[in-house]
PDB file of N, CA and C in Angstrom:
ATOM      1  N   UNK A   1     -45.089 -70.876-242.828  1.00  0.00           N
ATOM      2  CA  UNK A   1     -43.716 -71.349-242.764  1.00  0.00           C
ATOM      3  C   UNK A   1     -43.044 -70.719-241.528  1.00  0.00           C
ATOM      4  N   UNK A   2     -42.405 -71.724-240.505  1.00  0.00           N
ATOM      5  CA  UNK A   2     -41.445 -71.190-239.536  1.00  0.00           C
ATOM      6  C   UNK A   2     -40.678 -70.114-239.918  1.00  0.00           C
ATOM      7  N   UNK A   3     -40.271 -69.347-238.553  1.00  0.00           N
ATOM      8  CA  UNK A   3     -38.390 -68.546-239.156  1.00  0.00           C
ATOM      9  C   UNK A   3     -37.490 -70.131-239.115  1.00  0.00           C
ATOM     10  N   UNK A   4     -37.366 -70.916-238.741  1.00  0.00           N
ATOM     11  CA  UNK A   4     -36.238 -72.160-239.386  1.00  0.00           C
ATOM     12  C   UNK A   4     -36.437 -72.597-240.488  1.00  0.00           C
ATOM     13  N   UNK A   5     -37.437 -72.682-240.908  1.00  0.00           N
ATOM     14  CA  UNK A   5     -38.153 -73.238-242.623  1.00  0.00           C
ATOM     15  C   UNK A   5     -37.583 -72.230-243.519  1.00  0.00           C
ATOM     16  N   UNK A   6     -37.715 -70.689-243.056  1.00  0.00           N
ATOM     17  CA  UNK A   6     -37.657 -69.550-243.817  1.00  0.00           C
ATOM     18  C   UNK A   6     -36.219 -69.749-244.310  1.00  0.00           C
ATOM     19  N   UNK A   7     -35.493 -69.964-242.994  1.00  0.00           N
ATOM     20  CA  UNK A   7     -34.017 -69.902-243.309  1.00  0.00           C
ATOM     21  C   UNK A   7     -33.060 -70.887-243.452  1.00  0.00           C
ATOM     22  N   UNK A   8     -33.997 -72.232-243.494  1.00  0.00           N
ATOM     23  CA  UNK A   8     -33.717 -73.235-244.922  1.00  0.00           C
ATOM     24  C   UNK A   8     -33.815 -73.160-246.151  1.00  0.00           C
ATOM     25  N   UNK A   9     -34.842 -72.664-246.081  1.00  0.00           N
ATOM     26  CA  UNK A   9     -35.032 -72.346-247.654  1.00  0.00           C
ATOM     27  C   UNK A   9     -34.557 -71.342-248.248  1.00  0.00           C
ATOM     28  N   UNK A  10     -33.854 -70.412-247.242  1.00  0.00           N
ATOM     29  CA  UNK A  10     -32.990 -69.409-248.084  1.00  0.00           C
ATOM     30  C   UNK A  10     -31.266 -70.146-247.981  1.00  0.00           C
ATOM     31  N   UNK A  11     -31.111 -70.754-247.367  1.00  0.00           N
ATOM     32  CA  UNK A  11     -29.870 -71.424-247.205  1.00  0.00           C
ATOM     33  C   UNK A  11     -29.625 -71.952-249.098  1.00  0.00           C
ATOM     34  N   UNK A  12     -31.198 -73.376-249.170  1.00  0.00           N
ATOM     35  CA  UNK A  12     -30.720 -74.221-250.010  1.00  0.00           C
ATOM     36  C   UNK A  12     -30.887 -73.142-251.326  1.00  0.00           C
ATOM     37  N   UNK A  13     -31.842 -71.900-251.420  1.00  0.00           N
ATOM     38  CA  UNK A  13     -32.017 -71.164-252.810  1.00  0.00           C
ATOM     39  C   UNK A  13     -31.119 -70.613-253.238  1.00  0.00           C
ATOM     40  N   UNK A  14     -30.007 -69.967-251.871  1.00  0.00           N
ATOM     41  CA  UNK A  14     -28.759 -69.319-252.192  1.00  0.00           C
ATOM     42  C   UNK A  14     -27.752 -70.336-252.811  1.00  0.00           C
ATOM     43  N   UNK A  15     -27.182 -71.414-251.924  1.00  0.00           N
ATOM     44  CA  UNK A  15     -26.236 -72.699-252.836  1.00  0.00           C
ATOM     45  C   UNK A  15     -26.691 -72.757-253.915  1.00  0.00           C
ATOM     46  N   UNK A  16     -28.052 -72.829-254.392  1.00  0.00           N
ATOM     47  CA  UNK A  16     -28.398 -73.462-255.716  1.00  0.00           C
ATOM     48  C   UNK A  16     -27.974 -72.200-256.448  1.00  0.00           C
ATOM     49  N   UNK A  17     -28.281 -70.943-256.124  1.00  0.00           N
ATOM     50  CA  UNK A  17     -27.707 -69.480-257.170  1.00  0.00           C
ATOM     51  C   UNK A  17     -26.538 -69.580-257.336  1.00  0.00           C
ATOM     52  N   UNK A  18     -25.669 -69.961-256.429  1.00  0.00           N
ATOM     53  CA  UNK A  18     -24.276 -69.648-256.414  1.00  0.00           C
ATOM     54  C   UNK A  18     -23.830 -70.263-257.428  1.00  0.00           C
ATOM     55  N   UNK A  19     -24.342 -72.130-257.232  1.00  0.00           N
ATOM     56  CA  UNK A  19     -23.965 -72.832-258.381  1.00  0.00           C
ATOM     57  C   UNK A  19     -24.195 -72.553-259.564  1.00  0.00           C
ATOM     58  N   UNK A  20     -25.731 -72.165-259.843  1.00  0.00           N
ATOM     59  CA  UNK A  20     -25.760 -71.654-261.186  1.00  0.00           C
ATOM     60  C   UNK A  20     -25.138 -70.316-261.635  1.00  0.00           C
ATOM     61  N   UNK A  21     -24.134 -69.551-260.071  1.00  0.00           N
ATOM     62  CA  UNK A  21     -23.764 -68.373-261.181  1.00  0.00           C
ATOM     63  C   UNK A  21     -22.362 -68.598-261.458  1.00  0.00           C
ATOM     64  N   UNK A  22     -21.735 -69.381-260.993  1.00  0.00           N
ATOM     65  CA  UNK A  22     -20.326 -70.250-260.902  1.00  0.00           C
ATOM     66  C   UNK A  22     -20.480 -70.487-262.662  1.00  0.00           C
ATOM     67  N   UNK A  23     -21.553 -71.849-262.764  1.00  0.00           N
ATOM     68  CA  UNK A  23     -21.518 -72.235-264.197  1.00  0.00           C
ATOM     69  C   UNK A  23     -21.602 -71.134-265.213  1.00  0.00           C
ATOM     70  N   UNK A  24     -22.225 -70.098-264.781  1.00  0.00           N
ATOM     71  CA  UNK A  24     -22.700 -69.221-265.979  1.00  0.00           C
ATOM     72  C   UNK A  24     -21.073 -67.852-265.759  1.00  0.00           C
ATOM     73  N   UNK A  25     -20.169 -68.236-265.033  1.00  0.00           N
ATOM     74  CA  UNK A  25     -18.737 -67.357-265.162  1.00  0.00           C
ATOM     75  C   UNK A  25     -19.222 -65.992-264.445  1.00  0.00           C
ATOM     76  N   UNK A  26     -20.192 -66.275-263.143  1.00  0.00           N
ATOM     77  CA  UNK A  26     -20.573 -64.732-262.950  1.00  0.00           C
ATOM     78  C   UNK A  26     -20.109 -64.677-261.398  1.00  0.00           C
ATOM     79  N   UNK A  27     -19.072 -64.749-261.198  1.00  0.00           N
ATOM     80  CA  UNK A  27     -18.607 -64.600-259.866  1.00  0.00           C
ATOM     81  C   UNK A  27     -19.189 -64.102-258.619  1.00  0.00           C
ATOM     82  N   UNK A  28     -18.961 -62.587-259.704  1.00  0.00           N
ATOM     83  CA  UNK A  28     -19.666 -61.743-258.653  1.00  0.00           C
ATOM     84  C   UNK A  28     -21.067 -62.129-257.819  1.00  0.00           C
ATOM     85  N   UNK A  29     -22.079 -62.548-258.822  1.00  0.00           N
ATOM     86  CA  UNK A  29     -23.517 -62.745-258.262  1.00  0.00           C
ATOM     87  C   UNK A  29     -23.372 -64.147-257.669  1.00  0.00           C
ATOM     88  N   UNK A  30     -22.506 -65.132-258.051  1.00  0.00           N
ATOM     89  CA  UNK A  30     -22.308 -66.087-256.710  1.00  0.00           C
ATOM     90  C   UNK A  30     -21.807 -65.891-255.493  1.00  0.00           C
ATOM     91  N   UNK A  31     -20.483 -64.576-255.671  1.00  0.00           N
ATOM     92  CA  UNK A  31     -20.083 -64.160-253.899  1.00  0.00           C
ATOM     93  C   UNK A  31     -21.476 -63.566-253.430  1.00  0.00           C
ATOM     94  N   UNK A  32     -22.283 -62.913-253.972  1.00  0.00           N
ATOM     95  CA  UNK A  32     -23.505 -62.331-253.185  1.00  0.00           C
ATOM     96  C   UNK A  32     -24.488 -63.688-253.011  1.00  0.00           C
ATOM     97  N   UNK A  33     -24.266 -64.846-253.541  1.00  0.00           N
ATOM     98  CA  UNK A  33     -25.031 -65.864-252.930  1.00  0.00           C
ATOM     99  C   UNK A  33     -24.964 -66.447-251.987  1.00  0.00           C
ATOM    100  N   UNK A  34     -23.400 -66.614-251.895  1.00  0.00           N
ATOM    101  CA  UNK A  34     -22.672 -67.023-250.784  1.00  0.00           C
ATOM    102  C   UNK A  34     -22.813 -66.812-249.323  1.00  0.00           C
ATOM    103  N   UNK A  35     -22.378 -65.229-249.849  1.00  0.00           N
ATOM    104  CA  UNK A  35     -22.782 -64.149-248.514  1.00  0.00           C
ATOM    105  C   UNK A  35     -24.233 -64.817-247.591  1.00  0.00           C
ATOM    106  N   UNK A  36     -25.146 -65.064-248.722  1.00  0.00           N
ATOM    107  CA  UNK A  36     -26.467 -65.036-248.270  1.00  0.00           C
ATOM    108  C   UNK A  36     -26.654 -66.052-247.501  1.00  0.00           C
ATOM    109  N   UNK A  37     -26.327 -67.587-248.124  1.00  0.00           N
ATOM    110  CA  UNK A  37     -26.516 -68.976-247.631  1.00  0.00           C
ATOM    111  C   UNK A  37     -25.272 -68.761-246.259  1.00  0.00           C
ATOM    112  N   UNK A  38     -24.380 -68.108-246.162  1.00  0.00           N
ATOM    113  CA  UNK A  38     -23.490 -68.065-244.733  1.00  0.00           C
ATOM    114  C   UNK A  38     -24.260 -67.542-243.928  1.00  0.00           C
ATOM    115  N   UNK A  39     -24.992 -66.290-244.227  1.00  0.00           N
ATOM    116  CA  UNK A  39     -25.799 -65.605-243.374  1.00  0.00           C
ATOM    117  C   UNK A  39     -26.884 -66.115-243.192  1.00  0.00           C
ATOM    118  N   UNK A  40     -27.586 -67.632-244.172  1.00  0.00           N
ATOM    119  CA  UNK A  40     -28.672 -67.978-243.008  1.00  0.00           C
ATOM    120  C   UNK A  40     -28.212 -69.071-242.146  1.00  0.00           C
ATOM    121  N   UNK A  41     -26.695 -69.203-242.343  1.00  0.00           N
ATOM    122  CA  UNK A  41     -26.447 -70.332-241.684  1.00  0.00           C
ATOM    123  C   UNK A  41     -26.127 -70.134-239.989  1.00  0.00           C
ATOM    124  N   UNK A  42     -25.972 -69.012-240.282  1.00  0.00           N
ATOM    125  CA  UNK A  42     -25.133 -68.269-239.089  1.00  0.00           C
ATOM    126  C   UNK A  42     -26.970 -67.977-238.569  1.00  0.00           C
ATOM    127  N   UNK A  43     -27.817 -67.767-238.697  1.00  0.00           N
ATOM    128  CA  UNK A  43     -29.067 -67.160-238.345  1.00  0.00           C
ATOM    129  C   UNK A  43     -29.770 -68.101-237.510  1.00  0.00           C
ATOM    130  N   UNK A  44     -29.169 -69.464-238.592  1.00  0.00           N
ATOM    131  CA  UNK A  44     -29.851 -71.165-238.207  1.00  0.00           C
ATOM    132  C   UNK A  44     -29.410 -71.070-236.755  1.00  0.00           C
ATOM    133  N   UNK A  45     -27.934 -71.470-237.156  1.00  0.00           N
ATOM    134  CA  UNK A  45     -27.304 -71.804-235.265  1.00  0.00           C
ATOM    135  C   UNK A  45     -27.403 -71.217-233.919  1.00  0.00           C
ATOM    136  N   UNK A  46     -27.523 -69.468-234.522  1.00  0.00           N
ATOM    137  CA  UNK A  46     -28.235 -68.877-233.349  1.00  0.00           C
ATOM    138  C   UNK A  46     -29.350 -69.623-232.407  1.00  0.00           C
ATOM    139  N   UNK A  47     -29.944 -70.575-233.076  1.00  0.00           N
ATOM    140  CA  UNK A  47     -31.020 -71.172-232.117  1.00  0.00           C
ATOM    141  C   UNK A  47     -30.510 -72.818-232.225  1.00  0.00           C
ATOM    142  N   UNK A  48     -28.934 -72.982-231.795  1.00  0.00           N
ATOM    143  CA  UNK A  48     -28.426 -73.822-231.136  1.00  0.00           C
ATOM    144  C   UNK A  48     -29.100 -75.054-232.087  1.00  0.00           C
ATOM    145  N   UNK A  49     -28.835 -76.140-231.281  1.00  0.00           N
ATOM    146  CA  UNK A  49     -29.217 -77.182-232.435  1.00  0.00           C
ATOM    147  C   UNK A  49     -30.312 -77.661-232.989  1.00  0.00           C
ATOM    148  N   UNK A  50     -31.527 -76.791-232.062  1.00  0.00           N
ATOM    149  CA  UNK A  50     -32.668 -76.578-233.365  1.00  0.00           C
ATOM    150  C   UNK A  50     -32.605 -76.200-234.669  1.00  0.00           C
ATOM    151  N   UNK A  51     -31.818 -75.089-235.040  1.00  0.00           N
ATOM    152  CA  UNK A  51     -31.422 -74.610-235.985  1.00  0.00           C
ATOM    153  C   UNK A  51     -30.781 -75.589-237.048  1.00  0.00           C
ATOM    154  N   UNK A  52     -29.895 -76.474-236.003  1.00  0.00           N
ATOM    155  CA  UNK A  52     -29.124 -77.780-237.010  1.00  0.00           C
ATOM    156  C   UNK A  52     -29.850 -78.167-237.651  1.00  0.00           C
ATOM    157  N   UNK A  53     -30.701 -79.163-236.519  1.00  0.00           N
ATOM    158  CA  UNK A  53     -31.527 -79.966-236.545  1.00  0.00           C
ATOM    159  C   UNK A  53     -32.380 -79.096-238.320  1.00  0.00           C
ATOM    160  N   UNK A  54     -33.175 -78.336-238.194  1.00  0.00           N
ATOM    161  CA  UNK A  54     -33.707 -77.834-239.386  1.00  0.00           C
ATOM    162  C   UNK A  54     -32.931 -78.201-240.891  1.00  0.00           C
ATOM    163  N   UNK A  55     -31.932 -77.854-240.184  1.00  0.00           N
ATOM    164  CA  UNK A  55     -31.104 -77.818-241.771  1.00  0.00           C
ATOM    165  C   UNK A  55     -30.775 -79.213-242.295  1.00  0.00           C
ATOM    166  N   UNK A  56     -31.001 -80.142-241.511  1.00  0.00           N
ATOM    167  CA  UNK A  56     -30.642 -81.521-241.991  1.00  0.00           C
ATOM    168  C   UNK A  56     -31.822 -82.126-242.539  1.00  0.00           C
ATOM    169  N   UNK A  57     -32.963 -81.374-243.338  1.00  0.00           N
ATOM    170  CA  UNK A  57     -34.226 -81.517-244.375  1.00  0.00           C
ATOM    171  C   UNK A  57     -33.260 -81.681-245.804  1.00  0.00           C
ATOM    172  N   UNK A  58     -32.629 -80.561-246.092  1.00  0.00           N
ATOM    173  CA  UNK A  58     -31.699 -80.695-246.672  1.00  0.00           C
ATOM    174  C   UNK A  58     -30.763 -81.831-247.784  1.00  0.00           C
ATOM    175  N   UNK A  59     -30.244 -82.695-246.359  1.00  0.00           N
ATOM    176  CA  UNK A  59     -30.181 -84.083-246.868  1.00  0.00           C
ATOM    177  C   UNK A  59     -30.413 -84.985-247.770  1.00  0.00           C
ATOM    178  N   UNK A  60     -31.854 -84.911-248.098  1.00  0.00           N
ATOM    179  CA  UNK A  60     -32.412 -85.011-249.156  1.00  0.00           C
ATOM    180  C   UNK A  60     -32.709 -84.394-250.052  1.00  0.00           C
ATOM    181  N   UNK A  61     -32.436 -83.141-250.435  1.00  0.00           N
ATOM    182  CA  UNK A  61     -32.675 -82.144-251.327  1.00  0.00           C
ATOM    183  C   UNK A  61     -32.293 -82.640-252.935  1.00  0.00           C
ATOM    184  N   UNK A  62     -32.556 -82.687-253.717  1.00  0.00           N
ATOM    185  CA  UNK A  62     -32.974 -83.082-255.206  1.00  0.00           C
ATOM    186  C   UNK A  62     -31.354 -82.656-255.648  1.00  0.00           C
ATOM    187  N   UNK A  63     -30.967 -81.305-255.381  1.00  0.00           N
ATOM    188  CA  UNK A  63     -29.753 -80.685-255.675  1.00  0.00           C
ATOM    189  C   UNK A  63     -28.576 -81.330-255.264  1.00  0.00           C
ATOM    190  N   UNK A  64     -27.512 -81.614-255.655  1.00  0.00           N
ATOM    191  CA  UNK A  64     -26.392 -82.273-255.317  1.00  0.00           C
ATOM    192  C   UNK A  64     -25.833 -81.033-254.389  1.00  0.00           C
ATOM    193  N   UNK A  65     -25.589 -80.157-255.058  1.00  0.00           N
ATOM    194  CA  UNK A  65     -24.681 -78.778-254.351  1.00  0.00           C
ATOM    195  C   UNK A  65     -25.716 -78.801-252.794  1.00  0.00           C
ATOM    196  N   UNK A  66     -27.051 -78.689-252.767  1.00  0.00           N
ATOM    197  CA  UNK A  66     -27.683 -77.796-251.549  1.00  0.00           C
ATOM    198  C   UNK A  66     -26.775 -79.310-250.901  1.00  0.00           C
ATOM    199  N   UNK A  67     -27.149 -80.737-251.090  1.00  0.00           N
ATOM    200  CA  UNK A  67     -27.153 -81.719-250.203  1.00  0.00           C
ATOM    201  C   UNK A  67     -25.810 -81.209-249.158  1.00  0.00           C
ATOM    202  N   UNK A  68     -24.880 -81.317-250.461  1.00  0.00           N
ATOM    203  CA  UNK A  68     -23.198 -81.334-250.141  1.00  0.00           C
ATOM    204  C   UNK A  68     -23.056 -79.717-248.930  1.00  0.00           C
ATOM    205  N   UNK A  69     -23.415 -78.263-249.555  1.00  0.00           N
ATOM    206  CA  UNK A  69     -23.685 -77.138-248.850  1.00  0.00           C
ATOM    207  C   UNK A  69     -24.433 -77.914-247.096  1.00  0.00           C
ATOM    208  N   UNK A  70     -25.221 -78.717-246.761  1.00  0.00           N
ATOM    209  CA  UNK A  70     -25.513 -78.833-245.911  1.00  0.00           C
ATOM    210  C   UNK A  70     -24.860 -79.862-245.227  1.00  0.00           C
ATOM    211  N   UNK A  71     -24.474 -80.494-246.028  1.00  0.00           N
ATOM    212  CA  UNK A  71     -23.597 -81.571-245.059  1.00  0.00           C
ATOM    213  C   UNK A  71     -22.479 -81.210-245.035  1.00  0.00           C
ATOM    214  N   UNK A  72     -21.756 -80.438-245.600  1.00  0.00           N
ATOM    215  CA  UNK A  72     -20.553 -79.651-244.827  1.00  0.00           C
ATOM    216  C   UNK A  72     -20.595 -78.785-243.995  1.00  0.00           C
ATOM    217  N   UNK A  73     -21.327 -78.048-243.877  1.00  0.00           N
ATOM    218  CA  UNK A  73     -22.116 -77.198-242.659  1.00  0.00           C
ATOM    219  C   UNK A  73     -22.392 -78.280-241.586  1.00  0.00           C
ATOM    220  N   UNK A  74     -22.840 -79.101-241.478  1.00  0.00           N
ATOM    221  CA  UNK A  74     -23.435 -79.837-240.603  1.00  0.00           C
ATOM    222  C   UNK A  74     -22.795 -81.195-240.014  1.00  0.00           C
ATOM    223  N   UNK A  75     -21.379 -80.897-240.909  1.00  0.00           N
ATOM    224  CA  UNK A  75     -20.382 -82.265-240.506  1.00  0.00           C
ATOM    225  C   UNK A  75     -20.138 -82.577-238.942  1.00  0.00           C
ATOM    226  N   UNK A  76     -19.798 -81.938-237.972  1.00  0.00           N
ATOM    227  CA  UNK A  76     -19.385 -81.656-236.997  1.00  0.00           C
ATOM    228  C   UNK A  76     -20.882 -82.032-236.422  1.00  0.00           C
ATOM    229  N   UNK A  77     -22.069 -81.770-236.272  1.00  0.00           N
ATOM    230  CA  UNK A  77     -23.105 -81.913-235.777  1.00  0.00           C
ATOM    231  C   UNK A  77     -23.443 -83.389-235.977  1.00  0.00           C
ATOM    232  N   UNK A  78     -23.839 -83.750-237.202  1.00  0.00           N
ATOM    233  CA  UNK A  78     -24.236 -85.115-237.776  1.00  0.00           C
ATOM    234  C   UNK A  78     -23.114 -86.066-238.533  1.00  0.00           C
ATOM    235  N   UNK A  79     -22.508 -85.743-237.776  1.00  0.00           N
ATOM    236  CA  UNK A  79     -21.085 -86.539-238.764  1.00  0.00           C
ATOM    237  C   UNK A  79     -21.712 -87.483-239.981  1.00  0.00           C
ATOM    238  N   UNK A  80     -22.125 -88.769-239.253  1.00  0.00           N
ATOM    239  CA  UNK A  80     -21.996 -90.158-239.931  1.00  0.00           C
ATOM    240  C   UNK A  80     -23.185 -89.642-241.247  1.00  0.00           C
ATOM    241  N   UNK A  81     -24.140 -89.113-241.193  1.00  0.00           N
ATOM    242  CA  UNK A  81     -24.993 -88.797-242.244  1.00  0.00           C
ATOM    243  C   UNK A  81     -24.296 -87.810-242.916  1.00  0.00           C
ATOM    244  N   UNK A  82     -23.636 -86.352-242.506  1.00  0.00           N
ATOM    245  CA  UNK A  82     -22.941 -86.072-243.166  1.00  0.00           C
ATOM    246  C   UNK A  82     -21.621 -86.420-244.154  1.00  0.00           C
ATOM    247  N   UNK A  83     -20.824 -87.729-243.519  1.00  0.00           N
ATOM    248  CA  UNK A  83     -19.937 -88.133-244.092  1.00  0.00           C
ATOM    249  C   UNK A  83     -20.769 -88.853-245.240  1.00  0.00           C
ATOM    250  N   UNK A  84     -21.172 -90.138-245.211  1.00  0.00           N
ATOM    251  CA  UNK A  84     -22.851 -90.725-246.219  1.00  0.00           C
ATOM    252  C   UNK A  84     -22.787 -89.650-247.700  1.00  0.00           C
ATOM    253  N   UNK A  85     -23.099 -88.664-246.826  1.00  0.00           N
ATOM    254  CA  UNK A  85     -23.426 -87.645-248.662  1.00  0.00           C
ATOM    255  C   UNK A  85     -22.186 -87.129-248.877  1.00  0.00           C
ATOM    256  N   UNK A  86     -21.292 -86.672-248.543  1.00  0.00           N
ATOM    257  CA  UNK A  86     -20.349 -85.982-249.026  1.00  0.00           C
ATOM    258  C   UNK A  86     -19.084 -87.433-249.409  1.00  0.00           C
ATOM    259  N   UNK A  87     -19.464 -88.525-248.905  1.00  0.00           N
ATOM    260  CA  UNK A  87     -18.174 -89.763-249.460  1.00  0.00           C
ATOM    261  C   UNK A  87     -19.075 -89.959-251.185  1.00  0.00           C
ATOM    262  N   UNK A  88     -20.459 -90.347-250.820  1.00  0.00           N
ATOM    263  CA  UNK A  88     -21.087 -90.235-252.095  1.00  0.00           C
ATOM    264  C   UNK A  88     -21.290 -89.109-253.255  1.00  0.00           C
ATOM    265  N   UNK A  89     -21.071 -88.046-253.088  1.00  0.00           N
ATOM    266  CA  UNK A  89     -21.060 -86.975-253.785  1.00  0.00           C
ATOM    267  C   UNK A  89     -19.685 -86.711-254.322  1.00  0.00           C
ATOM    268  N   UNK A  90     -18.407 -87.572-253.542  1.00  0.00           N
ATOM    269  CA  UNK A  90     -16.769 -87.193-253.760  1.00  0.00           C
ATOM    270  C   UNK A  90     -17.024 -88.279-254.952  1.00  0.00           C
ATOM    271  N   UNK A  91     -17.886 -88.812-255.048  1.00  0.00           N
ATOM    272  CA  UNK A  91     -16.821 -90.411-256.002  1.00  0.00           C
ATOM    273  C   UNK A  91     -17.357 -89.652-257.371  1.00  0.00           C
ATOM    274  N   UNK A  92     -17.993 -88.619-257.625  1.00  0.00           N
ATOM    275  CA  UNK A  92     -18.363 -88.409-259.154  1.00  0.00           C
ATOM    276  C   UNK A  92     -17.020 -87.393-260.092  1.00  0.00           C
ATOM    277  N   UNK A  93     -17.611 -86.393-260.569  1.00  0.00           N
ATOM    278  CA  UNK A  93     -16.690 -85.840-261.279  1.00  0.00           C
ATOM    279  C   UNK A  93     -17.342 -84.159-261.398  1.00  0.00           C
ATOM    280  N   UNK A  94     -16.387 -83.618-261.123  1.00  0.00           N
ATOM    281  CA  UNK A  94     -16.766 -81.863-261.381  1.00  0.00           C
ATOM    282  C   UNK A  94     -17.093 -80.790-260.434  1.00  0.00           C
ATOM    283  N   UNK A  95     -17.234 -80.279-260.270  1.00  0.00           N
ATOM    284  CA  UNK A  95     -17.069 -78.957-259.124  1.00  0.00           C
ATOM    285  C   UNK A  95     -17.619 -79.582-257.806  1.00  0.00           C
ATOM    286  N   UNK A  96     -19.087 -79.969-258.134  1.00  0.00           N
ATOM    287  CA  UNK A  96     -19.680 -80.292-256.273  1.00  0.00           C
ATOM    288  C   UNK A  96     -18.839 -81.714-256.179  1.00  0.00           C
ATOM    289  N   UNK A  97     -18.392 -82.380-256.877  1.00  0.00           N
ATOM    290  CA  UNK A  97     -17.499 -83.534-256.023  1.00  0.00           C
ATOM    291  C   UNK A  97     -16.728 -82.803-255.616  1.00  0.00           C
ATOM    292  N   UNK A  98     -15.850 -82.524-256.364  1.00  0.00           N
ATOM    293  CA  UNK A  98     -14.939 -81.976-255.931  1.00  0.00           C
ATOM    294  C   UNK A  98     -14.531 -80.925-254.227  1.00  0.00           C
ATOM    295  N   UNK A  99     -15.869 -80.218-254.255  1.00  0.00           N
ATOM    296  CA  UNK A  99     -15.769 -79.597-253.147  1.00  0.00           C
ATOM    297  C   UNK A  99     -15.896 -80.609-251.792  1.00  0.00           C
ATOM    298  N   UNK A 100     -16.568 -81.527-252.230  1.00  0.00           N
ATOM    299  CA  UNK A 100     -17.017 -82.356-251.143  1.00  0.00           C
ATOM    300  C   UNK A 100     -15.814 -83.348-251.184  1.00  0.00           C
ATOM    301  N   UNK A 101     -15.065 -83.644-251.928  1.00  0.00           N
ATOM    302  CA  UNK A 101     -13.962 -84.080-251.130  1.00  0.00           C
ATOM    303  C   UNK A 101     -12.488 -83.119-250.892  1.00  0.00           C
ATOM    304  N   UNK A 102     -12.913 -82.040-250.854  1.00  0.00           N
ATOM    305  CA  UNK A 102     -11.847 -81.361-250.084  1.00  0.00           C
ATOM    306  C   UNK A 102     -12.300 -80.669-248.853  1.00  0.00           C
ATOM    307  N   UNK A 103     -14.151 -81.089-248.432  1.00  0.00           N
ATOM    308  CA  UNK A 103     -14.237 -80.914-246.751  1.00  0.00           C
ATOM    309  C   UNK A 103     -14.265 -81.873-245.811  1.00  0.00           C
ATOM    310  N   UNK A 104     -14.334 -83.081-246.868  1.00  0.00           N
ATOM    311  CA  UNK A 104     -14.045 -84.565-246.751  1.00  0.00           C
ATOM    312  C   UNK A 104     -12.317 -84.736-246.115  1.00  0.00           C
ATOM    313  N   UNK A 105     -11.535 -83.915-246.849  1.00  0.00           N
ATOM    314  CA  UNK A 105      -9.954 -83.571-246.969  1.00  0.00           C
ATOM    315  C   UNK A 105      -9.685 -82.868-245.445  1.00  0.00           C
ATOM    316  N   UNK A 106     -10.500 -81.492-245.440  1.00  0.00           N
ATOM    317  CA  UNK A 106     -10.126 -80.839-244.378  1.00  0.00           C
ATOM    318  C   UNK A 106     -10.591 -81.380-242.786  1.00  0.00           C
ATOM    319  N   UNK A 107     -11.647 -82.411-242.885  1.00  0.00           N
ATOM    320  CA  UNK A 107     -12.322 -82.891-241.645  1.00  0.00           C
ATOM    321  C   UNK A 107     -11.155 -83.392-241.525  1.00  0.00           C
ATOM    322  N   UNK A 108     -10.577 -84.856-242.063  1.00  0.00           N
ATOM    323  CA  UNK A 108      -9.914 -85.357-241.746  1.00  0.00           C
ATOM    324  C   UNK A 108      -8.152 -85.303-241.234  1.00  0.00           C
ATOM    325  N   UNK A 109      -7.674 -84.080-242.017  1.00  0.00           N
ATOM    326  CA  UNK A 109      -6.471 -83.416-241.635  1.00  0.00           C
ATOM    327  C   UNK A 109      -7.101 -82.304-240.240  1.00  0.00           C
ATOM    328  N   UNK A 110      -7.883 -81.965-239.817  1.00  0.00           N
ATOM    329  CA  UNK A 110      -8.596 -81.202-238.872  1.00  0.00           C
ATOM    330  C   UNK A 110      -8.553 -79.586-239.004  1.00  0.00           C
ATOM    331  N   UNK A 111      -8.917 -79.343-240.030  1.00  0.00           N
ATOM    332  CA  UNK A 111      -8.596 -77.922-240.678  1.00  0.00           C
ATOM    333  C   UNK A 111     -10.501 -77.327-241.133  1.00  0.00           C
ATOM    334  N   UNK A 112     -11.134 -78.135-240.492  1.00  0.00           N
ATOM    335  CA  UNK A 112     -12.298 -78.076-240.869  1.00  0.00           C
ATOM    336  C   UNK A 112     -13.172 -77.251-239.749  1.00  0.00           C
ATOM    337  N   UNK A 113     -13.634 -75.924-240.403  1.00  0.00           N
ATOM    338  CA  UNK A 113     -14.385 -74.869-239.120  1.00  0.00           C
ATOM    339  C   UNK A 113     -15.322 -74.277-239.404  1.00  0.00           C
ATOM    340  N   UNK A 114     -16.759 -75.216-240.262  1.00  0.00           N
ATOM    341  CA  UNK A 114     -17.367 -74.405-240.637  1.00  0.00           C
ATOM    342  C   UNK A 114     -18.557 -74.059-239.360  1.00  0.00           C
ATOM    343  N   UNK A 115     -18.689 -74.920-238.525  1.00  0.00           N
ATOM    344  CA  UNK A 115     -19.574 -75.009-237.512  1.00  0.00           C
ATOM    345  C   UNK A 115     -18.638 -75.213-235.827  1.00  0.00           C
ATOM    346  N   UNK A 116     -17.839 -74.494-235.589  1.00  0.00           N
ATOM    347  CA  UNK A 116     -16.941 -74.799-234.243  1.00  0.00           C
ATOM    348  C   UNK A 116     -17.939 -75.237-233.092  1.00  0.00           C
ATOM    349  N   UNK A 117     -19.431 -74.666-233.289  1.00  0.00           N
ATOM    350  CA  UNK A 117     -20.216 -75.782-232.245  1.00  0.00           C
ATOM    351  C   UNK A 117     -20.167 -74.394-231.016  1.00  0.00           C
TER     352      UNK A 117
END
């Protein structure tokens, strides 16, 4: 496995912890998930848009949260595929819609900085 593979796959394992520690009321061990999936995101871009490029495997990921986690990360890079999952992920009901249409919210009011590029 690449270092970009490595740090996809710690990207999508961390979103998926976070979510499950959200559901299970454990805050704490989701801010330390958090931490983690920012820090491989930040690790990704270091190698410019190879790094993007990696993370948009993602996309397809089985998980609703990793999809949405990467296409908000990656809005600014891949817009139109990013917009695709996160307009489709807004129309349901419960936390990951929800998040995805309030980066859906912030792109469009221009308050949106998760990737300044």
């Amino acid at each position: 496995m690449t270092q970009l593979e490595q740090l996809v796959a710690e990207f999508a394992e961390n979103v998926a912890a976070q979510t499950d520690s959200i559901w299970r009321g454990d805050a704490k061990t989701g801010n330390k998930h958090a931490r983690r999936y920012i820090a491989a995101f930040g690790k990704l871009i270091a190698h410019g848009d190879a790094g993007r490029d990696a993370l948009t495997v993602l996309f397809k990921h089985p998980r609703m949260d990793v999809r949405v986690s990467a296409a908000a990360y990656l809005l600014r890079y891949r817009t139109a595929e990013a917009r695709t999952i996160l307009d489709e992920a807004a129309r349901g009901e419960g936390l990951v819609p929800f998040e995805a249409s309030l980066v859906l919210k912030n792109w469009e009011n221009g308050t949106w900085a998760l990737d300044p590029g």
